[in-house]
N, C-alpha and C. Protein backbone atom coordinates (compact mmCIF):
# COMPACT_ATOMS: atom_id res chain seq x y z
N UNK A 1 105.51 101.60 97.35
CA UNK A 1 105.51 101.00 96.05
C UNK A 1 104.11 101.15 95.45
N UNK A 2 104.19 101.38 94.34
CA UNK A 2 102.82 101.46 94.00
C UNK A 2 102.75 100.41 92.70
N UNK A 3 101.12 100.13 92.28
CA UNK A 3 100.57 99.46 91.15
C UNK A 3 100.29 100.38 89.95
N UNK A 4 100.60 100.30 88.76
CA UNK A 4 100.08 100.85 87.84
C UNK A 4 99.36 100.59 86.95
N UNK A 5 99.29 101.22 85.49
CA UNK A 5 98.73 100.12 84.56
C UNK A 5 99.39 99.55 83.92
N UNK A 6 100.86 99.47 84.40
CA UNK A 6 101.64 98.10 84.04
C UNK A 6 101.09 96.84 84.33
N UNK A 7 100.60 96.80 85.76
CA UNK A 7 100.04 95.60 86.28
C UNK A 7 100.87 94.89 87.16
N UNK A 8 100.88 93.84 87.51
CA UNK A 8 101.99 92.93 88.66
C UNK A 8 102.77 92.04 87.27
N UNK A 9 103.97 92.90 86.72
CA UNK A 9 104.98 92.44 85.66
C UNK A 9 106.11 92.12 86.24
N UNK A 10 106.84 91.13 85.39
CA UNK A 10 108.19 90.95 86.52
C UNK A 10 108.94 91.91 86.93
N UNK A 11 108.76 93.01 86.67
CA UNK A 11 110.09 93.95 87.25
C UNK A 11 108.66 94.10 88.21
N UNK A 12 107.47 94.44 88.69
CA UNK A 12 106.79 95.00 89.91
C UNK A 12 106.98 93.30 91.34
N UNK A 13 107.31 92.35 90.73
CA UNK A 13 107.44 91.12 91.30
C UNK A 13 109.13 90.98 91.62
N UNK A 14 110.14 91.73 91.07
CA UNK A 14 111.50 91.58 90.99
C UNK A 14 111.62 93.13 92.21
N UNK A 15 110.92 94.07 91.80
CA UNK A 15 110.99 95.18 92.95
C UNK A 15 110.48 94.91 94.11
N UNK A 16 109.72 94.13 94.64
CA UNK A 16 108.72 94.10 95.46
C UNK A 16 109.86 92.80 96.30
N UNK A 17 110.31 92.03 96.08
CA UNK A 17 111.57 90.70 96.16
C UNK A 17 112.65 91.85 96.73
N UNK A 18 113.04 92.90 96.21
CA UNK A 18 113.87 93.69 96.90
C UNK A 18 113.74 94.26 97.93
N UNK A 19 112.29 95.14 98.06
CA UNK A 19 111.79 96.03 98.60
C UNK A 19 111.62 94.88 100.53
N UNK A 20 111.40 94.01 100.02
CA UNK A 20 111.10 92.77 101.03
C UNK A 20 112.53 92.11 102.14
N UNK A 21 113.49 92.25 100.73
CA UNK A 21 115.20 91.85 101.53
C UNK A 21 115.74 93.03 102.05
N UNK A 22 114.80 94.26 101.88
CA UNK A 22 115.46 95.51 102.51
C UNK A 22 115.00 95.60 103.91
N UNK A 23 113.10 95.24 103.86
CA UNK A 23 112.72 95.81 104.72
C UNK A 23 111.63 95.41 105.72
N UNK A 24 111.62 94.17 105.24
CA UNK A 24 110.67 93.17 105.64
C UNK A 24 109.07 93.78 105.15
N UNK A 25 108.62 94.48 105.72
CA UNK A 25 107.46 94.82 105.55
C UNK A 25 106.96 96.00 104.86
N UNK A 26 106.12 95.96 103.67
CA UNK A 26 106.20 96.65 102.48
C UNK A 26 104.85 96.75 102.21
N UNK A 27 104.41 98.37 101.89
CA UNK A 27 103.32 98.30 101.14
C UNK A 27 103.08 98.66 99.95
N UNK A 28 101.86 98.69 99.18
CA UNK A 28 102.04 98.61 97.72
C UNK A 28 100.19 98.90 97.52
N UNK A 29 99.85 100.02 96.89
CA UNK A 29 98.74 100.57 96.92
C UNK A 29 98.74 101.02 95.31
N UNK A 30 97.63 100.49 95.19
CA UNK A 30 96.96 100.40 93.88
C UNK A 30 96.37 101.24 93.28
N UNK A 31 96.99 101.65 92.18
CA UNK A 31 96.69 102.83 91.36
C UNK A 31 95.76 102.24 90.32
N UNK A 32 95.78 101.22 90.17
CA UNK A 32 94.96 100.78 89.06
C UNK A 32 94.53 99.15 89.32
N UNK A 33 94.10 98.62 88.36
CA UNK A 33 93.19 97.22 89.20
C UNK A 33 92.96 96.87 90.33
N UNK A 34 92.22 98.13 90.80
CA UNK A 34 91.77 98.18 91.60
C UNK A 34 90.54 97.76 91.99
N UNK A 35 90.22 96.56 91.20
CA UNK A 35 88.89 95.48 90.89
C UNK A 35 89.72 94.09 91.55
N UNK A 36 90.53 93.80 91.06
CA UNK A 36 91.67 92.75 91.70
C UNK A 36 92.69 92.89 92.63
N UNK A 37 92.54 94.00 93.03
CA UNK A 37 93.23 93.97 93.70
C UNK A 37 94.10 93.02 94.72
N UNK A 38 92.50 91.97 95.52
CA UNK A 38 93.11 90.98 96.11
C UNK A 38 93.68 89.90 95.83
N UNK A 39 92.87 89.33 94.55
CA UNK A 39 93.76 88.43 93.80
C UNK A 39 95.60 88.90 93.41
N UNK A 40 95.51 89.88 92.83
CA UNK A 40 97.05 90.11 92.45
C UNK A 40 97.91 90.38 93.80
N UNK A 41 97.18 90.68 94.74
CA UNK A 41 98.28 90.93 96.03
C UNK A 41 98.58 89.34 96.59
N UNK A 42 97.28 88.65 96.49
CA UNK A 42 97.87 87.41 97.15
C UNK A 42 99.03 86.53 95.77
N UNK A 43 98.74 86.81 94.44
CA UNK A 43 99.35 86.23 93.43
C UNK A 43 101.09 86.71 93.86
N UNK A 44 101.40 87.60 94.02
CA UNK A 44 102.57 88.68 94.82
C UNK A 44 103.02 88.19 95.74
N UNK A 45 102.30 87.63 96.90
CA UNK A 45 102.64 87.21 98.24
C UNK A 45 103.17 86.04 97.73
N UNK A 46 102.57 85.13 97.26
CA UNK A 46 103.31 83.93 96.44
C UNK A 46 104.28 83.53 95.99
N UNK A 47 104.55 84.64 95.10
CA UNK A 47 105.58 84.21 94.52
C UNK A 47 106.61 85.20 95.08
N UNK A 48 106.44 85.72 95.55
CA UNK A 48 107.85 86.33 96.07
C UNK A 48 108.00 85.97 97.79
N UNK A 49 107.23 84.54 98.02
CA UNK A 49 107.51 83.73 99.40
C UNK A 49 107.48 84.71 100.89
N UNK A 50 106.36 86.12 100.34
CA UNK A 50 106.07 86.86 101.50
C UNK A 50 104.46 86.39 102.11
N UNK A 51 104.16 87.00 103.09
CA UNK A 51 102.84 86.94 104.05
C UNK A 51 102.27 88.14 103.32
N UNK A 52 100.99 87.56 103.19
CA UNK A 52 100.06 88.87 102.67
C UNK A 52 99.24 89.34 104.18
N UNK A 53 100.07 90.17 104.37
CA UNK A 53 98.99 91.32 106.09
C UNK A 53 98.02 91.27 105.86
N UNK A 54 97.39 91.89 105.32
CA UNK A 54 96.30 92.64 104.68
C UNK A 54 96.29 93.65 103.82
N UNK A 55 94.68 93.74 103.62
CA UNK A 55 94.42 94.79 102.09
C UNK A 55 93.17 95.67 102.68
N UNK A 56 94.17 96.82 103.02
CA UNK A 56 92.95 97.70 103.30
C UNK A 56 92.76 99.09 102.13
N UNK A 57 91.57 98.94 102.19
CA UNK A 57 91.26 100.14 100.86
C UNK A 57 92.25 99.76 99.68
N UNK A 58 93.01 100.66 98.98
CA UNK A 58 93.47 100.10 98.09
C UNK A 58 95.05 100.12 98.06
N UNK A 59 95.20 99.62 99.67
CA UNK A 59 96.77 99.38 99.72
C UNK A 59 96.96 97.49 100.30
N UNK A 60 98.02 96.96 99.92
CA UNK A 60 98.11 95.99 100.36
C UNK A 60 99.61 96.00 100.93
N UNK A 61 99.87 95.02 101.96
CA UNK A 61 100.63 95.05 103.09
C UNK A 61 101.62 93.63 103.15
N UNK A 62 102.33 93.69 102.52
CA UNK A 62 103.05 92.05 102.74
C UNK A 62 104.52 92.03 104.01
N UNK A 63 104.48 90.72 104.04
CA UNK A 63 105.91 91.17 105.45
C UNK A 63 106.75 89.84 105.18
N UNK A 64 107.76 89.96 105.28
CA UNK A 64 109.01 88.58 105.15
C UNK A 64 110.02 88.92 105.92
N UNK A 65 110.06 88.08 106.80
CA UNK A 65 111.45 88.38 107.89
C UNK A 65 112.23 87.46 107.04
N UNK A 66 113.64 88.38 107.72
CA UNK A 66 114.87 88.14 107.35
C UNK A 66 115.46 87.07 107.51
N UNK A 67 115.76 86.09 106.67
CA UNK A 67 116.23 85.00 107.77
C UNK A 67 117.88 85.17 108.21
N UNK A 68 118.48 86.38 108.47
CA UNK A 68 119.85 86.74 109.10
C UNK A 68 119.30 87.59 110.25
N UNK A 69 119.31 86.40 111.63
CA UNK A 69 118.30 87.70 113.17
C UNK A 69 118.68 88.72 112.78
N UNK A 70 120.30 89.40 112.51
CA UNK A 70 120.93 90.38 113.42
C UNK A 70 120.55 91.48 112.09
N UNK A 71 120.05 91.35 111.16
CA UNK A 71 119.40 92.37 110.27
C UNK A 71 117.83 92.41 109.70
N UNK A 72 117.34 91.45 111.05
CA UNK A 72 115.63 91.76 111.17
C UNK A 72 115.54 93.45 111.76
N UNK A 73 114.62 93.34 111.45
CA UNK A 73 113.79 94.99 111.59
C UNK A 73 112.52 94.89 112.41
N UNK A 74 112.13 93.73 111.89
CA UNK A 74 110.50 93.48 113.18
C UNK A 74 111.06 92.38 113.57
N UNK A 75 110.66 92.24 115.40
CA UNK A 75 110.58 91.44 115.46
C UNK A 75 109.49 90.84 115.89
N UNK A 76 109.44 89.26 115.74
CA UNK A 76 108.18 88.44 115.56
C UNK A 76 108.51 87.48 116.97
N UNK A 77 106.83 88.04 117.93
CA UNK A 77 107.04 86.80 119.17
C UNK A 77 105.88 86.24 119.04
């Protein structure tokens, strides 16, 4: 997934909510505000009730397990 100079708009907050019920763990690298980056990734993690991994260089990393076990993808011990 990437950032543009759209910015974090509801459809990049409504894709990213999908991208998350597909696959738990999702990254999303920044094509642009790339000054804020960390602010808008944790603003992201927020509201779409994921874990912000980390932000390395100019990708950021969020993860949300599934809450149905038998269609988790990672699992978490």
């Amino acid at each position: 997934m990437h950032l543009g100079k759209g910015g974090a708009s509801e459809a990049v907050t409504a894709q990213l909510e999908t991208l998350l019920a597909h696959h738990e763990l999702v990254k999303l690298k920044f094509i642009d505000f790339k000054g804020e980056k960390k602010e808008i990734a944790e603003s992201l993690a927020s509201s779409t009730h994921a874990e912000l991994v980390r932000v390395i260089g100019n990708t950021a990393v969020f993860f949300r397990q599934n809450p149905d076990p038998y269609k988790r993808k990672v699992i978490v011990t």
